[in-house]
PDB file of N, CA and C in Angstrom:
ATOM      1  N   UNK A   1     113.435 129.847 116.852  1.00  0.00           N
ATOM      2  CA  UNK A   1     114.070 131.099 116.481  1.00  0.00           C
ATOM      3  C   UNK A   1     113.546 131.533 115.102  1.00  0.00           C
ATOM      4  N   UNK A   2     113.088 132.895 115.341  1.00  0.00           N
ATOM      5  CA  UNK A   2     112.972 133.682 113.482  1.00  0.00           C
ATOM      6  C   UNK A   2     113.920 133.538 113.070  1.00  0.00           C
ATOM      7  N   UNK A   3     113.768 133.321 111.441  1.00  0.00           N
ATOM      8  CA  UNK A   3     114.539 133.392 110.270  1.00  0.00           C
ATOM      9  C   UNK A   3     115.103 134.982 110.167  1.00  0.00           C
ATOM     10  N   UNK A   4     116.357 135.141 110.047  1.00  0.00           N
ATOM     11  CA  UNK A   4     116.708 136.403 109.730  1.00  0.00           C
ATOM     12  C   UNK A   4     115.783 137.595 108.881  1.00  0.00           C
ATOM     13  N   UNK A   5     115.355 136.932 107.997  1.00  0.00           N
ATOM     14  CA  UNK A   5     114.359 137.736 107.070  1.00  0.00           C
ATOM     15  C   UNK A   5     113.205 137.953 108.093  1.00  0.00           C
ATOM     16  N   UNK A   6     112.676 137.566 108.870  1.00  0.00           N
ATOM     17  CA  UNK A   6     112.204 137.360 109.181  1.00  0.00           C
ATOM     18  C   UNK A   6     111.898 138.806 110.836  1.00  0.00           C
ATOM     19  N   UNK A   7     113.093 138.549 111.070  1.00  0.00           N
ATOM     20  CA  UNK A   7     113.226 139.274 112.445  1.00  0.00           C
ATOM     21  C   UNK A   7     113.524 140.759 111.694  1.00  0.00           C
ATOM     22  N   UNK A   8     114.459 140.778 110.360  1.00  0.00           N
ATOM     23  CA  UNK A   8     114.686 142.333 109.831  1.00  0.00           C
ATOM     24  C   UNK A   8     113.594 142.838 109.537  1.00  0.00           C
ATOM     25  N   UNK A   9     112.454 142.157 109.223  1.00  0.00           N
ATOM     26  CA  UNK A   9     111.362 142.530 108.578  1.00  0.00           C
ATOM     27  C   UNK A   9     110.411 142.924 109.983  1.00  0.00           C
ATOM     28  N   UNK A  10     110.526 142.464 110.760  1.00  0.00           N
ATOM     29  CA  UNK A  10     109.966 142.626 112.439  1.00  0.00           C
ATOM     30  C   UNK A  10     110.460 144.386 112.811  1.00  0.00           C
ATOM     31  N   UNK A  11     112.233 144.596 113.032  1.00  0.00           N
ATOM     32  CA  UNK A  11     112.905 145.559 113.364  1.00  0.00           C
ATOM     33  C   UNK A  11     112.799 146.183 112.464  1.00  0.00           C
ATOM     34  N   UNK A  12     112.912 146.346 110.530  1.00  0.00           N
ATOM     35  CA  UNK A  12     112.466 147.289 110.004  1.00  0.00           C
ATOM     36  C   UNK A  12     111.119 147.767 110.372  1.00  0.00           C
ATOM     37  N   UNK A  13     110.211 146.925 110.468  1.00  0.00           N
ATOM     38  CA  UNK A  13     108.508 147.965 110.743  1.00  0.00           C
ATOM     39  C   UNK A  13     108.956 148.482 112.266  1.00  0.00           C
ATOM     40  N   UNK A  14     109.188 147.913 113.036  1.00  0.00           N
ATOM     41  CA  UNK A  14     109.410 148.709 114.414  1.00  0.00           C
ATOM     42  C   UNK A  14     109.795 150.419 113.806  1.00  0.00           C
ATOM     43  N   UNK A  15     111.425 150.184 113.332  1.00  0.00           N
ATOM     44  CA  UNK A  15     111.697 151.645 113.350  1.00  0.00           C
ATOM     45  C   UNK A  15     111.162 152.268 112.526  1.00  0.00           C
ATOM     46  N   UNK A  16     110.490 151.798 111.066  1.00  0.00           N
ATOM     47  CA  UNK A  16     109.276 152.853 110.402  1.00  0.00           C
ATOM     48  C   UNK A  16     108.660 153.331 111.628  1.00  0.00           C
ATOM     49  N   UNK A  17     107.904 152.400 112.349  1.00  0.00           N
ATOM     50  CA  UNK A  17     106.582 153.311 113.275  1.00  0.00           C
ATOM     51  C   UNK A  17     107.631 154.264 114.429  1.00  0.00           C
ATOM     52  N   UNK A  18     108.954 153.857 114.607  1.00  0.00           N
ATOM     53  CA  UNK A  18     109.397 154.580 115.673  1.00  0.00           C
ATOM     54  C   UNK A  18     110.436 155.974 114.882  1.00  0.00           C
ATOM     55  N   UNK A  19     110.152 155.743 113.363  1.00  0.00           N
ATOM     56  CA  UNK A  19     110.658 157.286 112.846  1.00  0.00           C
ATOM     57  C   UNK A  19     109.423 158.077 113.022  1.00  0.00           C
ATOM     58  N   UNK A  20     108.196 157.281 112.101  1.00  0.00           N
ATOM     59  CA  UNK A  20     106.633 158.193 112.393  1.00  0.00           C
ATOM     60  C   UNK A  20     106.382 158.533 114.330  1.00  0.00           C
ATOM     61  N   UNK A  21     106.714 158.016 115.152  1.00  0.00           N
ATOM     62  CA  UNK A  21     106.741 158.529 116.145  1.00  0.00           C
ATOM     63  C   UNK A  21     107.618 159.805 116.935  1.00  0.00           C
ATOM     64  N   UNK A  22     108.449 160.016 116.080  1.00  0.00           N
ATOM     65  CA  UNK A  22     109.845 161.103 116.330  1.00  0.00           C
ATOM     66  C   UNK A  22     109.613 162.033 115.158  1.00  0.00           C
ATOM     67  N   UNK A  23     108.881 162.092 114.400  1.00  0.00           N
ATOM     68  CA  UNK A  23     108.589 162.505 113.059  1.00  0.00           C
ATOM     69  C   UNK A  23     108.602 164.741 113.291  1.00  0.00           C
ATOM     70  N   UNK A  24     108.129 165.150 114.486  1.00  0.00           N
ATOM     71  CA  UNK A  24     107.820 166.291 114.708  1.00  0.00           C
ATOM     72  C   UNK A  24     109.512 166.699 115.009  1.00  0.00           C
ATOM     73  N   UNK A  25     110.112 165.906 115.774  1.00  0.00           N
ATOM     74  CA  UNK A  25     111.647 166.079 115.909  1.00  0.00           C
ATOM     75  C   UNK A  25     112.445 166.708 114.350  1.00  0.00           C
ATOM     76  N   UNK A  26     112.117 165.244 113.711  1.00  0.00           N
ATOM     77  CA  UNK A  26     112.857 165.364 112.509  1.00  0.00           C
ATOM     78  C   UNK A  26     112.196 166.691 111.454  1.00  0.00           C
ATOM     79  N   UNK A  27     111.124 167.192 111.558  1.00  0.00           N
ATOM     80  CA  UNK A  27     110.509 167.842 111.380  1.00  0.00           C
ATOM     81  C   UNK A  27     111.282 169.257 111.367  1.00  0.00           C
ATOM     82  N   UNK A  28     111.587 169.685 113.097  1.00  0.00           N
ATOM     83  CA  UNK A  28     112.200 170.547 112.882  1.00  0.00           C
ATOM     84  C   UNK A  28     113.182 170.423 112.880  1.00  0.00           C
ATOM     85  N   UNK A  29     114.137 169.349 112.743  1.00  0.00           N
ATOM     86  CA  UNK A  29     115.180 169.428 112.035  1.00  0.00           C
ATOM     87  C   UNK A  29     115.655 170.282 110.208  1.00  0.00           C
ATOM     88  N   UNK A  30     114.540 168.991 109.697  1.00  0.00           N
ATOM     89  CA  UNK A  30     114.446 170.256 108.710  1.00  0.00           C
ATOM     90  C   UNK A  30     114.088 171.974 108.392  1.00  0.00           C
ATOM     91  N   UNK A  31     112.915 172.040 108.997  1.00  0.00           N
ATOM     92  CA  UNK A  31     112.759 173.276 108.953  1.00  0.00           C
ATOM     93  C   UNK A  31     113.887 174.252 109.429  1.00  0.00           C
ATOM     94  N   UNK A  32     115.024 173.985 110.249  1.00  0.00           N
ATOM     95  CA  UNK A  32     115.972 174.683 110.671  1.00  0.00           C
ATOM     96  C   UNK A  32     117.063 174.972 109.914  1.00  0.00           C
ATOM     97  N   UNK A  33     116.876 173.499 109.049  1.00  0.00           N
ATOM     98  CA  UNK A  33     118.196 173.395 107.437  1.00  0.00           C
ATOM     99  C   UNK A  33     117.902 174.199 106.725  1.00  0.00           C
ATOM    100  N   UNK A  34     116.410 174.679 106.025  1.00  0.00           N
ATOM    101  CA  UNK A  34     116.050 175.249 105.518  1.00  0.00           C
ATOM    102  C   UNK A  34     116.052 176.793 105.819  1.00  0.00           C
ATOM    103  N   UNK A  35     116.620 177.155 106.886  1.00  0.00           N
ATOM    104  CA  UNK A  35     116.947 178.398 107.106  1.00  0.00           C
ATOM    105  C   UNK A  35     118.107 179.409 106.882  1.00  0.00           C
ATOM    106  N   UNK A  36     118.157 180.594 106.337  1.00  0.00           N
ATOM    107  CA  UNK A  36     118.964 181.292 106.027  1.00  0.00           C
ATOM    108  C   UNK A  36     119.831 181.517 107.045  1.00  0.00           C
ATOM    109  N   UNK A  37     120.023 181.149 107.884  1.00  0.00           N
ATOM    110  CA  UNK A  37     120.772 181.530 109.468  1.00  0.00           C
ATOM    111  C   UNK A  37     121.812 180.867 109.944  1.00  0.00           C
ATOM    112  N   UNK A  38     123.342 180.716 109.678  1.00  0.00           N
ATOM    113  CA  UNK A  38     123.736 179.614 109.549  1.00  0.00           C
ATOM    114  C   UNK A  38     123.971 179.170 111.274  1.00  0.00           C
ATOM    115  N   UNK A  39     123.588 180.391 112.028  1.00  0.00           N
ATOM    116  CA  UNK A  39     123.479 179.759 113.661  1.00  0.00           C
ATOM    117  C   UNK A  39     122.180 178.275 113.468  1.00  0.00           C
ATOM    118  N   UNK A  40     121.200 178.703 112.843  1.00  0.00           N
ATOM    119  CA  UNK A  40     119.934 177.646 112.666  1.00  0.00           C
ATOM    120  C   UNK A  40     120.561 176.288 112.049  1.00  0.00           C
ATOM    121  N   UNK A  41     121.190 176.203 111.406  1.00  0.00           N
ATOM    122  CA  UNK A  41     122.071 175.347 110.492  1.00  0.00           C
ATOM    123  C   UNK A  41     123.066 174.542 111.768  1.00  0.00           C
ATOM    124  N   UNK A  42     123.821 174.662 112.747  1.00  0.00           N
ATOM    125  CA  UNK A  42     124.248 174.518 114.286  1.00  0.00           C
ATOM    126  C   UNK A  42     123.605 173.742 114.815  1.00  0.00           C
ATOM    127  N   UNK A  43     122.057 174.440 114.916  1.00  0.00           N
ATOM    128  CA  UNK A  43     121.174 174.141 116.003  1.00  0.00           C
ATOM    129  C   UNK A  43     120.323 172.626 115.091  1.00  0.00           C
ATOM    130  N   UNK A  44     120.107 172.802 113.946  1.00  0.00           N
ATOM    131  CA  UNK A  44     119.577 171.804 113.167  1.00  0.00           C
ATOM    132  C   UNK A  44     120.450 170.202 113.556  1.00  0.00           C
ATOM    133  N   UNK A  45     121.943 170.558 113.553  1.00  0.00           N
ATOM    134  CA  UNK A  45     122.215 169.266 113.669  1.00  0.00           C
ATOM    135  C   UNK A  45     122.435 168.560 114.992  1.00  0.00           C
ATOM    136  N   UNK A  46     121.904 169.387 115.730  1.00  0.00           N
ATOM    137  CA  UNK A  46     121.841 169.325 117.333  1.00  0.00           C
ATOM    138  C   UNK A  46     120.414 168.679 117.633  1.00  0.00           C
ATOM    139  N   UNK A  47     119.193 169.248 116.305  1.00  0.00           N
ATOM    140  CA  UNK A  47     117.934 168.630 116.740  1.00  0.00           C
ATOM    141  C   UNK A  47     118.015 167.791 116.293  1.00  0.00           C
ATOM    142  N   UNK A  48     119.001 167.261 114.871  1.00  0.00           N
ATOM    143  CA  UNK A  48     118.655 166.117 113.998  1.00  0.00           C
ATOM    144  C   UNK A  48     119.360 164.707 115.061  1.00  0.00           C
ATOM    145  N   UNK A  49     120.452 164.698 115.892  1.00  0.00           N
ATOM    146  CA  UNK A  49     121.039 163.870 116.808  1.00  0.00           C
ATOM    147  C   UNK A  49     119.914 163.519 117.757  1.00  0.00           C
ATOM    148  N   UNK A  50     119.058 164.811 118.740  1.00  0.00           N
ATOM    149  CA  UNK A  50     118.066 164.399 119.048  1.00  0.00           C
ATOM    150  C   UNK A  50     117.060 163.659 118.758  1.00  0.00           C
ATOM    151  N   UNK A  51     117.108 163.950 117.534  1.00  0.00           N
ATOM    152  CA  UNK A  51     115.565 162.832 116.485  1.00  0.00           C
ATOM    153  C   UNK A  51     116.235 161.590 116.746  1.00  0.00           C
ATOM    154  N   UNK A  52     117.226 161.372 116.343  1.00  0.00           N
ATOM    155  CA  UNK A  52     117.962 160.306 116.261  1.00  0.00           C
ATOM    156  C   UNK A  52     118.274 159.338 117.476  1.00  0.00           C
ATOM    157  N   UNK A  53     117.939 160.131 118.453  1.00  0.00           N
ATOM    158  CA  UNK A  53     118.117 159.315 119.437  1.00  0.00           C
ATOM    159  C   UNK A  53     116.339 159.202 120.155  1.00  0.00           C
ATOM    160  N   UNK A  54     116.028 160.287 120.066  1.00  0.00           N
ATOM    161  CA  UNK A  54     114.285 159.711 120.217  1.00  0.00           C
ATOM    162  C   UNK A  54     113.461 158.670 119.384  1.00  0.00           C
ATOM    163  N   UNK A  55     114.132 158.704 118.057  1.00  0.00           N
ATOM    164  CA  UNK A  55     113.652 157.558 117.593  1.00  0.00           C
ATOM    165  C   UNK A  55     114.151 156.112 118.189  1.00  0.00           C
ATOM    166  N   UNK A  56     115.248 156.171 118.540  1.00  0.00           N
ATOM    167  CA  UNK A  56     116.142 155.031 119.048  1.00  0.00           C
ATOM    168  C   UNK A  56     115.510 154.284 119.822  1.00  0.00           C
ATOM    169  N   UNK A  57     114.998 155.692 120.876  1.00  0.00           N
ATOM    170  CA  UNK A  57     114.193 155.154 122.286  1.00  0.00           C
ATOM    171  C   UNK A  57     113.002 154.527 122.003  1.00  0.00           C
ATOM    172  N   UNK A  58     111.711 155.080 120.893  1.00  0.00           N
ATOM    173  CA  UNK A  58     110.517 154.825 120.671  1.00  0.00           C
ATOM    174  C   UNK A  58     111.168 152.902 119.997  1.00  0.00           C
ATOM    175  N   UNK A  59     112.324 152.897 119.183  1.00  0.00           N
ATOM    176  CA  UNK A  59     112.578 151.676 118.526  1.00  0.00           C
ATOM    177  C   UNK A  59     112.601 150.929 119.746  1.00  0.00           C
ATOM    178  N   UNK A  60     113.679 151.008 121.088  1.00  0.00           N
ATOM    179  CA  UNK A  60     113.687 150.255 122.041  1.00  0.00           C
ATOM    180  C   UNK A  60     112.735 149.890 122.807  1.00  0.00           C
ATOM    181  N   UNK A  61     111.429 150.782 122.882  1.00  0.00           N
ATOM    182  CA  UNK A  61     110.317 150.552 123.542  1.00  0.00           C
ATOM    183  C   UNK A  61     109.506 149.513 122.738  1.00  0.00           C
ATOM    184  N   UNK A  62     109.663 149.695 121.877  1.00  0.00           N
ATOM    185  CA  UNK A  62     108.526 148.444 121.122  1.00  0.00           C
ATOM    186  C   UNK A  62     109.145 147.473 120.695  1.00  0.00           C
ATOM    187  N   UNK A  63     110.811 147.433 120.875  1.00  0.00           N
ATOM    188  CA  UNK A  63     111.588 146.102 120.732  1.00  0.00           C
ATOM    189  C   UNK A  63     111.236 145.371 122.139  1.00  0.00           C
ATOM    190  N   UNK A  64     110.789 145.673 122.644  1.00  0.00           N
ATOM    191  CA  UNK A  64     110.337 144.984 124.460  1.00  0.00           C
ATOM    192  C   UNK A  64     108.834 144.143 124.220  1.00  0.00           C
ATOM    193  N   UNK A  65     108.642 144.649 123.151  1.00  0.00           N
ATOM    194  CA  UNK A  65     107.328 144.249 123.373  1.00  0.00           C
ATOM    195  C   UNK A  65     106.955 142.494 122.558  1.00  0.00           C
ATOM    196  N   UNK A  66     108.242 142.251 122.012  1.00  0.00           N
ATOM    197  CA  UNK A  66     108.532 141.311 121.208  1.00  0.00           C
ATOM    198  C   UNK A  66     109.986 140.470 122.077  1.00  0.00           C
ATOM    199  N   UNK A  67     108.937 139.532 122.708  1.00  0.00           N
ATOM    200  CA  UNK A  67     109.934 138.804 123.489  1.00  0.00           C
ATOM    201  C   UNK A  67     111.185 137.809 122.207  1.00  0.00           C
ATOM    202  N   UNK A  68     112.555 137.707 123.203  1.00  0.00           N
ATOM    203  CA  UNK A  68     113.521 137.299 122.349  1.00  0.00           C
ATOM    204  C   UNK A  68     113.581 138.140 120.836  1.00  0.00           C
ATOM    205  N   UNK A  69     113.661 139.005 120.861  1.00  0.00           N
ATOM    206  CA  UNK A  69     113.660 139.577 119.723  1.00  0.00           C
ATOM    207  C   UNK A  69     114.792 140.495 119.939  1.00  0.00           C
ATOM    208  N   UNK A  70     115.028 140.906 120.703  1.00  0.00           N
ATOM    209  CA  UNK A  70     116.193 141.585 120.947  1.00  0.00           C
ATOM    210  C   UNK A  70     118.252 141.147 120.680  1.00  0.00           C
ATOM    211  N   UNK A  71     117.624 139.538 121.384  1.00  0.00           N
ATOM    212  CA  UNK A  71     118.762 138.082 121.631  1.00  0.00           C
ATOM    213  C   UNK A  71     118.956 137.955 119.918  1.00  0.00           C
ATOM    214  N   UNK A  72     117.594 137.665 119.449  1.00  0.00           N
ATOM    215  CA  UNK A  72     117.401 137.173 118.027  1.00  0.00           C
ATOM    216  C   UNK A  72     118.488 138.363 116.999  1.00  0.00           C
ATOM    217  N   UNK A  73     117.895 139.889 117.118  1.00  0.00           N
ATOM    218  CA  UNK A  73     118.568 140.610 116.632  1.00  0.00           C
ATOM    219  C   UNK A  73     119.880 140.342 116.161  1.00  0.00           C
ATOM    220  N   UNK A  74     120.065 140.582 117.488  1.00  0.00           N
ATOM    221  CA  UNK A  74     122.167 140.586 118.129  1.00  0.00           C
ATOM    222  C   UNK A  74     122.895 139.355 117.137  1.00  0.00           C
ATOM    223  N   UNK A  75     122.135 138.399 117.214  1.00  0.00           N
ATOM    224  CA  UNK A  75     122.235 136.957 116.979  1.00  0.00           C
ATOM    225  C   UNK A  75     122.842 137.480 115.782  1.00  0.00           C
ATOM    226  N   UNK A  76     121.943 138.123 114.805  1.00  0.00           N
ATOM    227  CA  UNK A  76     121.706 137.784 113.682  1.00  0.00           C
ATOM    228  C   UNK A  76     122.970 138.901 112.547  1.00  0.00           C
ATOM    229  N   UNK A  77     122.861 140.371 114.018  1.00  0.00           N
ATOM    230  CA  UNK A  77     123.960 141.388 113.642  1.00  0.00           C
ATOM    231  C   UNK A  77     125.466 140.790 113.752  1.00  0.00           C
ATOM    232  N   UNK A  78     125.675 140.001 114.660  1.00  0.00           N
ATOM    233  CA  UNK A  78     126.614 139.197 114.543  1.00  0.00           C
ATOM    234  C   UNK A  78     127.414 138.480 113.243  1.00  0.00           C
ATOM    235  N   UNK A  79     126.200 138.142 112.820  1.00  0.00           N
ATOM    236  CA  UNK A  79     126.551 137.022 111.529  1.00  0.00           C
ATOM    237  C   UNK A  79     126.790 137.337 110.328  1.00  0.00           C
ATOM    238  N   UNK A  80     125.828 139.072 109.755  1.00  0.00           N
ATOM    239  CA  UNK A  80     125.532 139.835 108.721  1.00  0.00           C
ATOM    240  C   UNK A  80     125.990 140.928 108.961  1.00  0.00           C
ATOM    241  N   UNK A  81     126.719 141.346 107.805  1.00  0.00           N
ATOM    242  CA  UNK A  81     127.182 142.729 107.846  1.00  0.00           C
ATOM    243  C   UNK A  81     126.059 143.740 107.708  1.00  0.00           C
ATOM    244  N   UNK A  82     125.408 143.810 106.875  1.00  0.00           N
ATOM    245  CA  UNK A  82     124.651 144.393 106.098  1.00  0.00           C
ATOM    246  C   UNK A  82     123.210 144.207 107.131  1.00  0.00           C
ATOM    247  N   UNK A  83     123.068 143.543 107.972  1.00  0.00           N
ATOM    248  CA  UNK A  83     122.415 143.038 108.985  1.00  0.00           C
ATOM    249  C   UNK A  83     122.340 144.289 110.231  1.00  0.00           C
ATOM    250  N   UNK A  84     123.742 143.963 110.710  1.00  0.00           N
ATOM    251  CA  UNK A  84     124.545 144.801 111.683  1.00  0.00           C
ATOM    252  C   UNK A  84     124.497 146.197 111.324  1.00  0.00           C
ATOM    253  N   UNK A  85     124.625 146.636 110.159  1.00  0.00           N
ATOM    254  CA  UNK A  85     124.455 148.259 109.555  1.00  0.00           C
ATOM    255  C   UNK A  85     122.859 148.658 110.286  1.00  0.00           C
ATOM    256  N   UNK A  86     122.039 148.040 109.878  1.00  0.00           N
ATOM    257  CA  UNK A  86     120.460 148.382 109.961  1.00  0.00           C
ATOM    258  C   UNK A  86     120.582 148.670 111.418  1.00  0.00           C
ATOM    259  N   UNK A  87     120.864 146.777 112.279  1.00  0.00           N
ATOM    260  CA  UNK A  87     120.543 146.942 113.445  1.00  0.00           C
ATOM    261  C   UNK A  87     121.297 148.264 114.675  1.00  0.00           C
ATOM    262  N   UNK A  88     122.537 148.294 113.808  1.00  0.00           N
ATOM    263  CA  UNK A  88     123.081 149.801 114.666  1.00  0.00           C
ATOM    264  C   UNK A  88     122.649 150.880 114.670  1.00  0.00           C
ATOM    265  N   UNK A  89     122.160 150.938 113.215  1.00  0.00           N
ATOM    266  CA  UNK A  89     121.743 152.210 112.798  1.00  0.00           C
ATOM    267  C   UNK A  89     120.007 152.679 113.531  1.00  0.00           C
ATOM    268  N   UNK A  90     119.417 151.748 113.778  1.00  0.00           N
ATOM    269  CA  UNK A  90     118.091 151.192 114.432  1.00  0.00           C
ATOM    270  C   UNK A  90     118.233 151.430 116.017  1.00  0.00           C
ATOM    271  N   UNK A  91     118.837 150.604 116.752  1.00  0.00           N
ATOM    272  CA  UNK A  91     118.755 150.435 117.660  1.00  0.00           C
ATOM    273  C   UNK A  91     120.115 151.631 118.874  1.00  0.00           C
ATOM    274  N   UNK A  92     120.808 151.858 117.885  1.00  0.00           N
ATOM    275  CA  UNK A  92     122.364 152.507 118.698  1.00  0.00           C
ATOM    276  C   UNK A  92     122.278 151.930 119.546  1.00  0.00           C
ATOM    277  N   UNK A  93     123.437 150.998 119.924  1.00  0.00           N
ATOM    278  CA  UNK A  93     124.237 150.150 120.752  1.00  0.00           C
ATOM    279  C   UNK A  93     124.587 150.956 121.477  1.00  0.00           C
ATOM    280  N   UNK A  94     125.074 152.796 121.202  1.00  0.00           N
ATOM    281  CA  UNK A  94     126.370 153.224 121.673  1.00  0.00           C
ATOM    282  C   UNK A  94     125.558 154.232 122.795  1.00  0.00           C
ATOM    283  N   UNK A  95     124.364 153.957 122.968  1.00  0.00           N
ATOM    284  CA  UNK A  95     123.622 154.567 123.689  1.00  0.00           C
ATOM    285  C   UNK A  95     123.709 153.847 125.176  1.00  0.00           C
ATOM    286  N   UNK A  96     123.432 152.172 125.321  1.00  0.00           N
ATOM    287  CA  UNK A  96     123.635 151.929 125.968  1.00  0.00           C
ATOM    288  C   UNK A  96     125.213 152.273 127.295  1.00  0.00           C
ATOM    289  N   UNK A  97     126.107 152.335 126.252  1.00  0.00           N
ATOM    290  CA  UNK A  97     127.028 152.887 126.821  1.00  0.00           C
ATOM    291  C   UNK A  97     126.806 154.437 127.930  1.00  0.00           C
ATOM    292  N   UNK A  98     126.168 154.972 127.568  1.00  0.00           N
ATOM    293  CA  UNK A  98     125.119 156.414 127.952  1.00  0.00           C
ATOM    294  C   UNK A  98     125.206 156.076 129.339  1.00  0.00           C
ATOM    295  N   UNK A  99     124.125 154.996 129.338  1.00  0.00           N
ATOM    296  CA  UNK A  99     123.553 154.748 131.016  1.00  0.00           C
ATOM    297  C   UNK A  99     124.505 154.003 131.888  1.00  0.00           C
ATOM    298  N   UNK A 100     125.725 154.076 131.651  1.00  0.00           N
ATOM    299  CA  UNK A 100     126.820 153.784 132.634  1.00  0.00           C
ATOM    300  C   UNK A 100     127.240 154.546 133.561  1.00  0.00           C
TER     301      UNK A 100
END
């Protein structure tokens, strides 16, 4: 089993490359904040949830690609608070709930 440091340092680079992969999302997220329109301002936080969950997906796709790494995670969100913040915030748990 990875060392905690070890596996955060694994799941942090995952979701760097899986924000740079959602990056056009978040993109226009901003550009929509930045608008005088406060309908655009609505619609912004409607794209920014989207980013948020496309990144989620690009994170879950390349968490597959790293066997036991997923088990390891959980393991580890379990144990650490501050652990558990990242990995929720990374992965949304509450997504799974989704595909029920």
């Amino acid at each position: 089993m990875r060392t905690k440091e070890e596996v955060h340092d694994i799941i942090h680079d995952l979701n760097e490359e899986a924000h740079h992969q959602a990056w056009d999302t978040w993109e226009e997220s901003d550009r929509l904040m930045e608008s005088d329109n406060e309908d655009d301002w609505d619609r912004a936080e409607e794209v920014k949830e989207d980013a948020s969950i496309e990144q989620a997906s690009y994170f879950r796709e390349m968490l597959e690609q790293h066997p036991g790494l997923l088990e390891e995670a959980m393991h580890y969100a379990e144990q650490d608070e501050s652990f558990a913040m990242d990995w929720e915030a990374w992965y949304q748990p509450w997504l799974d709930e989704d595909d029920k």
